[in-house]
PDB file of N, CA and C in Angstrom:
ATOM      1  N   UNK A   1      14.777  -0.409 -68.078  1.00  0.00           N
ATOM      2  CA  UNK A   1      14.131   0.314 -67.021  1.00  0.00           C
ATOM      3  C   UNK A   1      12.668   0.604 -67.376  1.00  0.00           C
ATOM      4  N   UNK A   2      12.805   1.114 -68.810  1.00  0.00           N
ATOM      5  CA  UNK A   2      11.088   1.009 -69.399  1.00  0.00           C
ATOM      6  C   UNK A   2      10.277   0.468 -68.905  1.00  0.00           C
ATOM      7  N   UNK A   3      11.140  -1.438 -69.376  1.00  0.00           N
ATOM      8  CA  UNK A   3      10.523  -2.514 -68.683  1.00  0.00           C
ATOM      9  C   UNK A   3       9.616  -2.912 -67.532  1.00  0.00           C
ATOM     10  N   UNK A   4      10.195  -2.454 -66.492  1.00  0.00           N
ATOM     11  CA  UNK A   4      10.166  -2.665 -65.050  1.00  0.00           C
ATOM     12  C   UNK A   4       9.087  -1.781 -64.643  1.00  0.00           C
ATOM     13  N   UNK A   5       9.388  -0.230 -65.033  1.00  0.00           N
ATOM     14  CA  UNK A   5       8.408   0.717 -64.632  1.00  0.00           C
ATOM     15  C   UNK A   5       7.285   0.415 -65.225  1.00  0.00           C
ATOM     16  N   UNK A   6       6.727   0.161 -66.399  1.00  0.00           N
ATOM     17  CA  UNK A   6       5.408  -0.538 -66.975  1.00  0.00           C
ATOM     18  C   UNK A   6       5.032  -1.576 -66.480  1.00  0.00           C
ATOM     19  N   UNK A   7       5.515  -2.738 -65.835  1.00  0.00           N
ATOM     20  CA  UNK A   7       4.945  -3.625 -65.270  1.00  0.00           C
ATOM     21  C   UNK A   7       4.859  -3.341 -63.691  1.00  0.00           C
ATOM     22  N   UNK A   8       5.570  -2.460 -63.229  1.00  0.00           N
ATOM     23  CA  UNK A   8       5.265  -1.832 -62.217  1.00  0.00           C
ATOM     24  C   UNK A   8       3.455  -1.232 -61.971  1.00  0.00           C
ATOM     25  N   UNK A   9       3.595  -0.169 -62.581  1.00  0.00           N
ATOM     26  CA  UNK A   9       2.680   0.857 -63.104  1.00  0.00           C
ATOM     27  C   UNK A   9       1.496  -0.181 -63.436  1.00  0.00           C
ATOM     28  N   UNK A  10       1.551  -0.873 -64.534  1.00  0.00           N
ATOM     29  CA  UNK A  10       0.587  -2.209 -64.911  1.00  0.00           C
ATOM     30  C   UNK A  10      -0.281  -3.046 -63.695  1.00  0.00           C
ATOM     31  N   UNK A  11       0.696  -3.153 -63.271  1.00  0.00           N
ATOM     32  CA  UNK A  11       0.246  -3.786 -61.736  1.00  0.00           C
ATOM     33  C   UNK A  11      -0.639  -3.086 -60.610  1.00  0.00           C
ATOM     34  N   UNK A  12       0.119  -2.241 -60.640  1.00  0.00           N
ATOM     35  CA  UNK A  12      -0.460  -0.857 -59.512  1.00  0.00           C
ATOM     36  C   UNK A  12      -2.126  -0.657 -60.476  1.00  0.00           C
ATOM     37  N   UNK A  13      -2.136  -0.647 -61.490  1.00  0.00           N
ATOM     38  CA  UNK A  13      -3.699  -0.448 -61.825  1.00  0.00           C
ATOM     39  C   UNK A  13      -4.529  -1.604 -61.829  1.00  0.00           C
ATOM     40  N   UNK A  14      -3.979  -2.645 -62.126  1.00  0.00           N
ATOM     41  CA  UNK A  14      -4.632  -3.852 -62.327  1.00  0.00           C
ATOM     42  C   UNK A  14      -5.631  -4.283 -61.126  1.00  0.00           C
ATOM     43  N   UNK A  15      -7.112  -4.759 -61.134  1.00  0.00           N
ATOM     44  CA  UNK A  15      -8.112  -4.798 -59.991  1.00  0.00           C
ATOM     45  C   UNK A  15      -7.248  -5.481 -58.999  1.00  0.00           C
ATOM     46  N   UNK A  16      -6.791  -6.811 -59.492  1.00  0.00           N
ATOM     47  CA  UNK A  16      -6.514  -7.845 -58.585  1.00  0.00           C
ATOM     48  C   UNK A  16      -5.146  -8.625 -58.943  1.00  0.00           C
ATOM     49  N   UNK A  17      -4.756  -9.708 -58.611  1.00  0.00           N
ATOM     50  CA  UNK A  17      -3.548 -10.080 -58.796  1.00  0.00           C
ATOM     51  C   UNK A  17      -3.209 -11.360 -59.277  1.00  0.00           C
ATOM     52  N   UNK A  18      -4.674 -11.258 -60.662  1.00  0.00           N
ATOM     53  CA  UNK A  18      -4.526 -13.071 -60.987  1.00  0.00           C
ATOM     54  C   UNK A  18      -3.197 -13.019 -62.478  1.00  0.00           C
ATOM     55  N   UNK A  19      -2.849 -14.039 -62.795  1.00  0.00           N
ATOM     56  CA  UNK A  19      -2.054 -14.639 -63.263  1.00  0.00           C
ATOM     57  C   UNK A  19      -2.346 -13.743 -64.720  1.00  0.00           C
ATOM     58  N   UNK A  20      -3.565 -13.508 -65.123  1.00  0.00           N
ATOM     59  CA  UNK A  20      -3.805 -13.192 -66.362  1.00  0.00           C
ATOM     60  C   UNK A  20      -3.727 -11.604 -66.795  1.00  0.00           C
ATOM     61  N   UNK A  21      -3.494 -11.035 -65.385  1.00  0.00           N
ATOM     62  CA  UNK A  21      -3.356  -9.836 -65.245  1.00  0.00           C
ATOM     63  C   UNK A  21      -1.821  -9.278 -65.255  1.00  0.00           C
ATOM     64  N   UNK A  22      -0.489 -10.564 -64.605  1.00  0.00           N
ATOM     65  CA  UNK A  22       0.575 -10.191 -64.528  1.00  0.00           C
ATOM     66  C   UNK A  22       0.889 -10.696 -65.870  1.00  0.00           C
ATOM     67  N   UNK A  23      -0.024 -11.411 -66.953  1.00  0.00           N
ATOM     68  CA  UNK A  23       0.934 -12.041 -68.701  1.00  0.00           C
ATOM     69  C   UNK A  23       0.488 -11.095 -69.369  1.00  0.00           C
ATOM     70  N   UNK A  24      -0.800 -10.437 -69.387  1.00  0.00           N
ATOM     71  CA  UNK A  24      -0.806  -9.040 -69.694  1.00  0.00           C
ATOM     72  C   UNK A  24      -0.146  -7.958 -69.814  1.00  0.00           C
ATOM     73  N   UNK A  25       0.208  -7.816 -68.260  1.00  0.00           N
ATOM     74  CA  UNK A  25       1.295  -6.464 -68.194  1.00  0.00           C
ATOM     75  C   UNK A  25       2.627  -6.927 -68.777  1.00  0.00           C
ATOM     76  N   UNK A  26       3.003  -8.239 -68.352  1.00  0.00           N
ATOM     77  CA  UNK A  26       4.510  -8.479 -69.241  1.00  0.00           C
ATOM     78  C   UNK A  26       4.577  -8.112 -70.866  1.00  0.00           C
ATOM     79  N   UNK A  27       3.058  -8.295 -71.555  1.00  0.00           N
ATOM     80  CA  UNK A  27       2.989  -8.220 -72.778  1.00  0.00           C
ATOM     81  C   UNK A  27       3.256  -6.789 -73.041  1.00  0.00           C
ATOM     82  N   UNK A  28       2.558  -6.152 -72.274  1.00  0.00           N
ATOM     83  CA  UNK A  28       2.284  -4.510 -72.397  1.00  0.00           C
ATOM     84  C   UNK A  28       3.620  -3.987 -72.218  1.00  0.00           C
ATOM     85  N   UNK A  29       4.426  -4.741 -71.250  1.00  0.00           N
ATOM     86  CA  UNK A  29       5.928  -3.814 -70.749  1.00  0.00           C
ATOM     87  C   UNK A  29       6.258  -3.949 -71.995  1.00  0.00           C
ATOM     88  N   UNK A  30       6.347  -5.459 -72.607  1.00  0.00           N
ATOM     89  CA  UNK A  30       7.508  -5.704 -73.538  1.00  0.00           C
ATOM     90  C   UNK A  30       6.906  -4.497 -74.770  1.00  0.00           C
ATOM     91  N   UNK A  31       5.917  -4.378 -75.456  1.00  0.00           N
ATOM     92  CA  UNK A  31       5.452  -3.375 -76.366  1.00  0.00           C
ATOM     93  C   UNK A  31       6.295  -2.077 -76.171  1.00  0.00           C
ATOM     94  N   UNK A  32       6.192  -1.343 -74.873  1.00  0.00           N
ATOM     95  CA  UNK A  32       6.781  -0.246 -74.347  1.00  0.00           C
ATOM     96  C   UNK A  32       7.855  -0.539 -74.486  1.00  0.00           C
ATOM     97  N   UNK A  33       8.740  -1.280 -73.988  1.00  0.00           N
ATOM     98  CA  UNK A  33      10.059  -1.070 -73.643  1.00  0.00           C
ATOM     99  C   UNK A  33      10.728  -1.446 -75.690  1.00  0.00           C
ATOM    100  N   UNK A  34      10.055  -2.110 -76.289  1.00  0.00           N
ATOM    101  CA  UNK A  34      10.612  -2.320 -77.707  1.00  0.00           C
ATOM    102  C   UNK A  34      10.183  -1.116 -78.327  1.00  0.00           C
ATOM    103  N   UNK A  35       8.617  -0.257 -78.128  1.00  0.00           N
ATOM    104  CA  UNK A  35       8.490   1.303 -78.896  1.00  0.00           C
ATOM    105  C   UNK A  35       9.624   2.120 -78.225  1.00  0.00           C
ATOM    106  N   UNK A  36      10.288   2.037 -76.750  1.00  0.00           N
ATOM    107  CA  UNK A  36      10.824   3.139 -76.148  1.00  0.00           C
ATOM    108  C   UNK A  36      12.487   2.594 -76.903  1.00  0.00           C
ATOM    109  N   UNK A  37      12.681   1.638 -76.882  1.00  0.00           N
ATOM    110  CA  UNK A  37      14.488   1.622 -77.604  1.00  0.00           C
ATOM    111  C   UNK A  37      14.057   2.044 -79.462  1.00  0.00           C
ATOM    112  N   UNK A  38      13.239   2.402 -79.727  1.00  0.00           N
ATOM    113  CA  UNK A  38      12.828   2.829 -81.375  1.00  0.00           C
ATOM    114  C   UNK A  38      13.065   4.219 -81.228  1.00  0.00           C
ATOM    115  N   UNK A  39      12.237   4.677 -80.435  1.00  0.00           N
ATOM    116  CA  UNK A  39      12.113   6.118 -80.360  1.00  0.00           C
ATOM    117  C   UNK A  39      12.473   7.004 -79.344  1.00  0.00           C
ATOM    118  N   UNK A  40      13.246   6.247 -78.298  1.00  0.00           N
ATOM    119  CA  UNK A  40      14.428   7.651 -77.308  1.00  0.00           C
ATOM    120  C   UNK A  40      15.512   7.098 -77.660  1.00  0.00           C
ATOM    121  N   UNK A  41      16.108   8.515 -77.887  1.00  0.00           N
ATOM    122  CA  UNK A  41      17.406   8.660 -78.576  1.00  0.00           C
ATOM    123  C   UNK A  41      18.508   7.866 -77.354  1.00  0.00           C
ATOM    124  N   UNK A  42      19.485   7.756 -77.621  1.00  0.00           N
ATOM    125  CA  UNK A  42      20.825   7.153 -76.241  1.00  0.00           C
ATOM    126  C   UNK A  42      21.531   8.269 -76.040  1.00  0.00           C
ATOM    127  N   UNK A  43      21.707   8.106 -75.265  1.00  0.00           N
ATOM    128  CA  UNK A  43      22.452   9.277 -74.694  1.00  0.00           C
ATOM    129  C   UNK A  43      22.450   9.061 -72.947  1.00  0.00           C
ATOM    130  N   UNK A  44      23.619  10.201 -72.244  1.00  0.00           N
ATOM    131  CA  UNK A  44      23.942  10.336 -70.854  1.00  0.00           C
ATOM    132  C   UNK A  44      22.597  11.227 -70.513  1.00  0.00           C
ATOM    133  N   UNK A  45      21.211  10.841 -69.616  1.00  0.00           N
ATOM    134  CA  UNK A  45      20.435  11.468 -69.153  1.00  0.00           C
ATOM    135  C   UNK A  45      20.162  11.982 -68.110  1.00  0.00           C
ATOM    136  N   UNK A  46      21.288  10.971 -67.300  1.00  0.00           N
ATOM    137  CA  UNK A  46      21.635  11.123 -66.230  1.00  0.00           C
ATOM    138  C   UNK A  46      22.225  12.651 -65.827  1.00  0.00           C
ATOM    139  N   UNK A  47      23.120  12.900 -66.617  1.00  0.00           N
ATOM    140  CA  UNK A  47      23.900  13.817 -67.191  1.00  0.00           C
ATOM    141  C   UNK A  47      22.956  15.145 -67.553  1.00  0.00           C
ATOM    142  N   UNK A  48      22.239  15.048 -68.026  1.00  0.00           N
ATOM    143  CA  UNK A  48      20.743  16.348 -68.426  1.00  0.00           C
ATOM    144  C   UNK A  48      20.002  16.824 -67.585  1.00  0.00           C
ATOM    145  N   UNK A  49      19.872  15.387 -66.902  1.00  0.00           N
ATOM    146  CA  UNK A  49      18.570  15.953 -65.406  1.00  0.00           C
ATOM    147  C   UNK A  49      19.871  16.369 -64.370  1.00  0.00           C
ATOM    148  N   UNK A  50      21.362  16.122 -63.851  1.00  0.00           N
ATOM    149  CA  UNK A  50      21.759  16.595 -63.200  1.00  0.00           C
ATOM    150  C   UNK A  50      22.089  17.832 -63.673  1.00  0.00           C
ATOM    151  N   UNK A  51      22.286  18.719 -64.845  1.00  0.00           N
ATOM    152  CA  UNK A  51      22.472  19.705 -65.392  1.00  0.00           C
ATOM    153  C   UNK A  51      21.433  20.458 -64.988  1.00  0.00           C
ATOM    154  N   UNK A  52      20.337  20.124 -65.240  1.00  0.00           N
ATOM    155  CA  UNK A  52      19.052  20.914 -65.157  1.00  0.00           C
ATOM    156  C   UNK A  52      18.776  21.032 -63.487  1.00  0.00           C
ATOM    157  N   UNK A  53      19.127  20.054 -62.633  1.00  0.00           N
ATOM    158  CA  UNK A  53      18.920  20.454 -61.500  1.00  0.00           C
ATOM    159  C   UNK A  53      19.938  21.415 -60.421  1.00  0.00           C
ATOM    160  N   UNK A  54      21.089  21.645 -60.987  1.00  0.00           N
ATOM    161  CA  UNK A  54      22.082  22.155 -60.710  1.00  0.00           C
ATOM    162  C   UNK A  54      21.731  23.668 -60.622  1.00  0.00           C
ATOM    163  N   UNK A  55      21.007  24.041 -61.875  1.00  0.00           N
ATOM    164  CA  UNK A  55      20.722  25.330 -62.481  1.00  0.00           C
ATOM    165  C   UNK A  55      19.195  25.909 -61.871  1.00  0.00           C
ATOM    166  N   UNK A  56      18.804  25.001 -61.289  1.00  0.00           N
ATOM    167  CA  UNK A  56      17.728  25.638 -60.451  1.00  0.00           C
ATOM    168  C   UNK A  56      17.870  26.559 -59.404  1.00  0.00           C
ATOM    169  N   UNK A  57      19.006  26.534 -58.491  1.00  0.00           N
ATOM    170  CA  UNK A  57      19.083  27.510 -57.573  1.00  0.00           C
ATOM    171  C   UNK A  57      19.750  29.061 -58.149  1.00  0.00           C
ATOM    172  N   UNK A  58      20.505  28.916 -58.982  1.00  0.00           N
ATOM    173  CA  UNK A  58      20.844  29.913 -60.339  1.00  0.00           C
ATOM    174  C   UNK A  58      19.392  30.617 -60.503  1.00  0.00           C
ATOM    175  N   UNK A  59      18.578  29.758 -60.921  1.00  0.00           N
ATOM    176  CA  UNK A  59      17.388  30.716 -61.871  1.00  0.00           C
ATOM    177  C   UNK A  59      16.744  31.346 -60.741  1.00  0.00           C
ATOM    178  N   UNK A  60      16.797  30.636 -58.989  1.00  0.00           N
ATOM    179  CA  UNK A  60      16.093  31.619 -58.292  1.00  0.00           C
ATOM    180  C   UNK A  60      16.473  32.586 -58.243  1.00  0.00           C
ATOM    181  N   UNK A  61      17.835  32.775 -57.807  1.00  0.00           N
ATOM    182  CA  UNK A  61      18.746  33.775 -57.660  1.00  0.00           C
ATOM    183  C   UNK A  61      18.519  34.955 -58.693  1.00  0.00           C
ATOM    184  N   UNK A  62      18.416  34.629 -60.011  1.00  0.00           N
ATOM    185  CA  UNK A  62      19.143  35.306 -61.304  1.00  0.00           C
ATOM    186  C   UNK A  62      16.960  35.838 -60.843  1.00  0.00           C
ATOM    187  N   UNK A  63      16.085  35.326 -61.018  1.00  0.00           N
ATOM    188  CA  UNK A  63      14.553  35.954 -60.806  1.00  0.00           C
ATOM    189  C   UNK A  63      14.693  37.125 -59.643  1.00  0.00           C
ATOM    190  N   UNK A  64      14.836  36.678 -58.689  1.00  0.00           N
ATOM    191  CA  UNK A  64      15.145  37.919 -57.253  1.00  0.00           C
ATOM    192  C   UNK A  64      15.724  39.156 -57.933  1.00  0.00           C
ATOM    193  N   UNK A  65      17.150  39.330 -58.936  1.00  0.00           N
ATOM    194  CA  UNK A  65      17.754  40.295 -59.312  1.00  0.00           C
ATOM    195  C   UNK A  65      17.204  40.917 -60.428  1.00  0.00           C
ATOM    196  N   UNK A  66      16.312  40.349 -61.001  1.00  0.00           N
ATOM    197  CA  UNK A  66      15.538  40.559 -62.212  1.00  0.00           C
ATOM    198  C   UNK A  66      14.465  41.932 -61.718  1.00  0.00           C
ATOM    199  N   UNK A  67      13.907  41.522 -60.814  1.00  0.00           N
ATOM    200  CA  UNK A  67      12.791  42.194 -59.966  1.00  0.00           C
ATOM    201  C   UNK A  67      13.528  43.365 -59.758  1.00  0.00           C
ATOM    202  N   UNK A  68      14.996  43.552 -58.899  1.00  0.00           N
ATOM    203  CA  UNK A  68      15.021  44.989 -58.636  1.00  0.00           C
ATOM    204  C   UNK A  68      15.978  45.490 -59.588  1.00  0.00           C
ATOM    205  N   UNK A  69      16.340  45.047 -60.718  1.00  0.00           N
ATOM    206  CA  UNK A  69      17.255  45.747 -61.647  1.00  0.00           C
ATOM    207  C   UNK A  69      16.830  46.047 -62.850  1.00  0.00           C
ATOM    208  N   UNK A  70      17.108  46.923 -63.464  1.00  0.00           N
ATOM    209  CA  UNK A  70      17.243  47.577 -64.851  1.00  0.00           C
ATOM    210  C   UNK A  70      17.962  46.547 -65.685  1.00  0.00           C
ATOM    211  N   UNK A  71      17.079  46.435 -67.158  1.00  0.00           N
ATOM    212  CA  UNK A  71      17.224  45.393 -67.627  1.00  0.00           C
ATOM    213  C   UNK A  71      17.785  45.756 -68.906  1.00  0.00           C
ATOM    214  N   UNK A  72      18.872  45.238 -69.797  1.00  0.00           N
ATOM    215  CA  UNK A  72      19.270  45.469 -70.843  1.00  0.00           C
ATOM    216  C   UNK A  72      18.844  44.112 -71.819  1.00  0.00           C
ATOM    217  N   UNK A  73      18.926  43.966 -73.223  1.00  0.00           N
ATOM    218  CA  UNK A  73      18.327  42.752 -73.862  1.00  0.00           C
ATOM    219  C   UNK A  73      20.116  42.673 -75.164  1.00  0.00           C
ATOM    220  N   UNK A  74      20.302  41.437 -74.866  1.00  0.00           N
ATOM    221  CA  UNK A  74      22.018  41.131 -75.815  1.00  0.00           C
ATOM    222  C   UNK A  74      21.609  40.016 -76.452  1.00  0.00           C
ATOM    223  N   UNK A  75      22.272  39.215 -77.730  1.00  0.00           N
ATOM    224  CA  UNK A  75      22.046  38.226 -78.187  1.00  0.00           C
ATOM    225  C   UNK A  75      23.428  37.427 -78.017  1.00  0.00           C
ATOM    226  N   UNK A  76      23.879  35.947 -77.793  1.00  0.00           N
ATOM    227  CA  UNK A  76      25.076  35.501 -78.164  1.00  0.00           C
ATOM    228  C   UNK A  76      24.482  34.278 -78.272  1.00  0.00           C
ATOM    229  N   UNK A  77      26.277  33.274 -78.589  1.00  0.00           N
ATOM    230  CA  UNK A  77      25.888  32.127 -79.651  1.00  0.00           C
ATOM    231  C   UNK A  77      26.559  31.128 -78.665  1.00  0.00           C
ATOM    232  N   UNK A  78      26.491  29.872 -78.185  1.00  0.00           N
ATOM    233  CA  UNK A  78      26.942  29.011 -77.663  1.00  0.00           C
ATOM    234  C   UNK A  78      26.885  27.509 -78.967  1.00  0.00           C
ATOM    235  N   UNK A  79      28.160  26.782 -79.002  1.00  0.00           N
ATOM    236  CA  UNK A  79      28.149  25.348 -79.343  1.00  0.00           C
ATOM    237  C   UNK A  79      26.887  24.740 -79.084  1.00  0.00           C
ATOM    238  N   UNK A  80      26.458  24.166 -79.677  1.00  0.00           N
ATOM    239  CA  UNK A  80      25.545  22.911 -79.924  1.00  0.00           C
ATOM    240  C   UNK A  80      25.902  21.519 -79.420  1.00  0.00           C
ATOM    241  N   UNK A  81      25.689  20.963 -78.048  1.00  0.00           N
ATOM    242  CA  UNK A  81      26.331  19.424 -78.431  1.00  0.00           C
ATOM    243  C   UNK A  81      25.658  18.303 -79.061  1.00  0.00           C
ATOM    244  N   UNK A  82      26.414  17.812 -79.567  1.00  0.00           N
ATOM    245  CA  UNK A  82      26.281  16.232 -80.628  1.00  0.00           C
ATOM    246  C   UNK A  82      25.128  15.909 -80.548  1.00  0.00           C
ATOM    247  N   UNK A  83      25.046  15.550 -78.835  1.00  0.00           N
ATOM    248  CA  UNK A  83      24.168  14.240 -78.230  1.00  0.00           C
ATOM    249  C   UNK A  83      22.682  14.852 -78.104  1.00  0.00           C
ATOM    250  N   UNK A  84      21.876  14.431 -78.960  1.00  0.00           N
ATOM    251  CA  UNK A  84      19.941  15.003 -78.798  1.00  0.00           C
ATOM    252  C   UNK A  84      19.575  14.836 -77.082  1.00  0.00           C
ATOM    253  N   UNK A  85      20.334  14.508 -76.238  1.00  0.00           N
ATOM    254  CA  UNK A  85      20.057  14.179 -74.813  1.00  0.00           C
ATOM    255  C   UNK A  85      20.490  15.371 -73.999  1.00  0.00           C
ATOM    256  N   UNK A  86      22.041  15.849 -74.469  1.00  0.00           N
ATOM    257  CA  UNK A  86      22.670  16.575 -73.971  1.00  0.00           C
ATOM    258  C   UNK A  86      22.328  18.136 -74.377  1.00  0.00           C
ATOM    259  N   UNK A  87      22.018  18.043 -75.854  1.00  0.00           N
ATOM    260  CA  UNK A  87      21.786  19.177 -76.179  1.00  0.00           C
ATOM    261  C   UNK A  87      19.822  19.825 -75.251  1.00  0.00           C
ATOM    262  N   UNK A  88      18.994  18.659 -74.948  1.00  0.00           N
ATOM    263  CA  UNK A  88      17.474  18.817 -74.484  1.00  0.00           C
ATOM    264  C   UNK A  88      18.011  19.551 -73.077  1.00  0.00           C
ATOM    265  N   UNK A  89      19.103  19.032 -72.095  1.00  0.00           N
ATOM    266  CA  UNK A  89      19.435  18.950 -71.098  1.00  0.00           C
ATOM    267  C   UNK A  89      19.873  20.663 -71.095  1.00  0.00           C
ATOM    268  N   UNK A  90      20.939  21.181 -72.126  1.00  0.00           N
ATOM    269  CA  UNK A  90      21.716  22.591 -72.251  1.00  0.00           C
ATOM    270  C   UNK A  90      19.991  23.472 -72.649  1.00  0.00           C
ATOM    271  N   UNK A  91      19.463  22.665 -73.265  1.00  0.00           N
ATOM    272  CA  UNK A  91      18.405  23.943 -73.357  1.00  0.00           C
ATOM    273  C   UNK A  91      17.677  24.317 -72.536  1.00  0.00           C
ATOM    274  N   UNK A  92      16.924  23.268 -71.700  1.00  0.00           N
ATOM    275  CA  UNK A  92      15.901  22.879 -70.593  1.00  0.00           C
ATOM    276  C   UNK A  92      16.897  24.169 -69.823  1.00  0.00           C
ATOM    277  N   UNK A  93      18.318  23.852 -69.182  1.00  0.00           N
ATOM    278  CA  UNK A  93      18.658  24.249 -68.238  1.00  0.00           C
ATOM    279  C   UNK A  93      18.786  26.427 -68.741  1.00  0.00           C
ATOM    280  N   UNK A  94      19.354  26.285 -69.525  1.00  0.00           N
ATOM    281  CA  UNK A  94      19.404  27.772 -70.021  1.00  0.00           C
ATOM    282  C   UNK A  94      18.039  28.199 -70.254  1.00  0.00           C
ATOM    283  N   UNK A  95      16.919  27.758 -70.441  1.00  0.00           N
ATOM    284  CA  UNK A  95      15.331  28.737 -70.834  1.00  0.00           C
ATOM    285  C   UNK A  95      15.008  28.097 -69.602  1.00  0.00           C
ATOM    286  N   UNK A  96      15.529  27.593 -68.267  1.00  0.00           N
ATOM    287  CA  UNK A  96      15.047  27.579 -66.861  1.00  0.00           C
ATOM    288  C   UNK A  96      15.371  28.904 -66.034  1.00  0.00           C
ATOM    289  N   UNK A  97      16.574  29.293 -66.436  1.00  0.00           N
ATOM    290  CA  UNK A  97      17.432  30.593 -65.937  1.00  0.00           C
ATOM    291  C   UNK A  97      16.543  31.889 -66.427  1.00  0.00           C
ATOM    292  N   UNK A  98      15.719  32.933 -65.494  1.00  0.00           N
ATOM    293  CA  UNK A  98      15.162  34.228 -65.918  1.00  0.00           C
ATOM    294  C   UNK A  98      15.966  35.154 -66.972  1.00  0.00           C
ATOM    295  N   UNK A  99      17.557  34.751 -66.943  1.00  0.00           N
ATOM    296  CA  UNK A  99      18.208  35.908 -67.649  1.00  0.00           C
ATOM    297  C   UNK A  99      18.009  35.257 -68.873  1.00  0.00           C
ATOM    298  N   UNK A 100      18.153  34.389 -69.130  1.00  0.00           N
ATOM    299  CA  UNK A 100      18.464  33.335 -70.733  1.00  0.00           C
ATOM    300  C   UNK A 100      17.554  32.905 -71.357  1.00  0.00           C
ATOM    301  N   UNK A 101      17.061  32.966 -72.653  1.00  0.00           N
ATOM    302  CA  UNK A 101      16.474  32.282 -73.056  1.00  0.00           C
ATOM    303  C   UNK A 101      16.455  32.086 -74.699  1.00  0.00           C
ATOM    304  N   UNK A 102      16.749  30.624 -75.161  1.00  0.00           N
ATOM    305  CA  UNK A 102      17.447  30.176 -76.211  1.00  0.00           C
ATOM    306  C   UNK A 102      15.925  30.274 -77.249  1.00  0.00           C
ATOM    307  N   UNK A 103      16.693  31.212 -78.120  1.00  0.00           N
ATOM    308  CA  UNK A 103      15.501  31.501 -79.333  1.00  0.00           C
ATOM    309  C   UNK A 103      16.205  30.693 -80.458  1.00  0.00           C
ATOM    310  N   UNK A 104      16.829  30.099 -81.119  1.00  0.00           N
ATOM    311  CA  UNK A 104      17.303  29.458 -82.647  1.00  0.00           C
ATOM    312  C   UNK A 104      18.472  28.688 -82.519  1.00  0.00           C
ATOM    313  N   UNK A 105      18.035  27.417 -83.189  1.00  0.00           N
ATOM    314  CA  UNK A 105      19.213  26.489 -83.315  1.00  0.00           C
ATOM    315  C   UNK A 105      19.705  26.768 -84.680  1.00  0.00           C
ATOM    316  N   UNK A 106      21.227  27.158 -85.085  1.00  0.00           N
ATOM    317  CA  UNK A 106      21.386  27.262 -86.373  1.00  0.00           C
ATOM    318  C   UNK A 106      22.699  26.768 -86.473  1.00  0.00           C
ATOM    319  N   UNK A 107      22.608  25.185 -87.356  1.00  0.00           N
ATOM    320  CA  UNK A 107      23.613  24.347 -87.679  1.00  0.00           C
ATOM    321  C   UNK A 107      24.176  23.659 -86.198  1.00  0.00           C
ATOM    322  N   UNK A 108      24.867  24.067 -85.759  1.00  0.00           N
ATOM    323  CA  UNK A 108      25.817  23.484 -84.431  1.00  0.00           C
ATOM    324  C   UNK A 108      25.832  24.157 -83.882  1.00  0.00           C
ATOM    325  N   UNK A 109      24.587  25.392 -83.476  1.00  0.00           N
ATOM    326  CA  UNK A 109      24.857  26.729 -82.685  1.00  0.00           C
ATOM    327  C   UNK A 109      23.605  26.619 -81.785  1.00  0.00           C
ATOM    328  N   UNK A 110      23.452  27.501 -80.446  1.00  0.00           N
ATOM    329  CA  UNK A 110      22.378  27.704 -79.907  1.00  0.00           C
ATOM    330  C   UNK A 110      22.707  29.153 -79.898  1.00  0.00           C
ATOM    331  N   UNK A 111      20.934  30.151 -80.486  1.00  0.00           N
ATOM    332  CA  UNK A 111      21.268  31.304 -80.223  1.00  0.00           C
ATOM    333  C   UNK A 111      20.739  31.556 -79.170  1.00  0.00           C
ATOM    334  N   UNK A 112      20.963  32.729 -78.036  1.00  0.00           N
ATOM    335  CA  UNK A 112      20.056  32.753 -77.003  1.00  0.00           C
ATOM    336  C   UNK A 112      20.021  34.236 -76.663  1.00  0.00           C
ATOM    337  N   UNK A 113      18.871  34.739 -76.660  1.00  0.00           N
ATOM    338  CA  UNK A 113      18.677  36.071 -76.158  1.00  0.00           C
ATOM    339  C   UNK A 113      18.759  36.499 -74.858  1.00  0.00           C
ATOM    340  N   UNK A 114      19.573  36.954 -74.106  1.00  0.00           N
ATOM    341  CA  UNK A 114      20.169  37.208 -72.635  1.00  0.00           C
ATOM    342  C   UNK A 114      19.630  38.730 -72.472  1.00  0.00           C
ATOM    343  N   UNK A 115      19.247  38.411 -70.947  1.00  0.00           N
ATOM    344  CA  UNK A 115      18.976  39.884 -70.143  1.00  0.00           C
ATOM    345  C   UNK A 115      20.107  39.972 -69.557  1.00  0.00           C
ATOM    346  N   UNK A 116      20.728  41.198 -69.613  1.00  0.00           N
ATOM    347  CA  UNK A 116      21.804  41.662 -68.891  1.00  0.00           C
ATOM    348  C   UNK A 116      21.854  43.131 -68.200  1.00  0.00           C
ATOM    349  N   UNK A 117      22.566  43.233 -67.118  1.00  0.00           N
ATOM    350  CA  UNK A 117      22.600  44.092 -65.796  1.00  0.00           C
ATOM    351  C   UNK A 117      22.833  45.609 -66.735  1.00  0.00           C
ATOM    352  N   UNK A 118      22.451  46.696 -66.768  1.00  0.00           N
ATOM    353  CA  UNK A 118      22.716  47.841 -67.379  1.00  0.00           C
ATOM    354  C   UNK A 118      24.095  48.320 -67.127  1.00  0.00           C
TER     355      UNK A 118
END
């Protein structure tokens, strides 16, 4: 997909549409798409961005109640998952939420400092 979107993108900037401009961008995709399988991890991402978008109408909600309530401050510990994809996805989505927000990874743990209702 790397692939495609760089020679996409490549194109879309390129002045004009000669031949030397599309062996170029193929060169350029292929660079990208061989640095991007080096250095992004595998994993379900699909899976992260639907997590994270799920939790957006949550964080409006949980902001609105923030505003008219009295606020208490708690700490707790949630699992860690495996996957460096899944775990970007659990954090993104919990420090998106006004009440939550994940201060320390320790070993297989996420700690997270929570606002809670008095």
């Amino acid at each position: 997909m790397i692939f495609f979107f760089s020679i996409f993108v490549w194109m879309m900037l390129s002045p004009s549409m000669k031949l030397e401009n599309f062996i170029f961008a193929v060169i350029s995709a292929s660079v990208s798409w061989v640095v991007g399988k080096k250095v992004i991890p595998k994993g379900n991402a699909a899976g992260a961005v639907k997590v994270i978008l799920t939790n957006i109408p949550i964080a409006v909600i949980q902001a609105f109640k923030m505003l008219f309530t009295v606020q208490l401050f708690s700490t707790s510990e949630i699992t860690s998952p495996e996957n460096r994809i899944e775990e970007f996805g659990k954090i993104v989505s919990i420090t998106l939420t006004p009440k939550e927000l994940v201060v320390l990874k320790e070993e297989s743990k996420l700690v997270i400092h929570e606002v809670k209702k008095e």
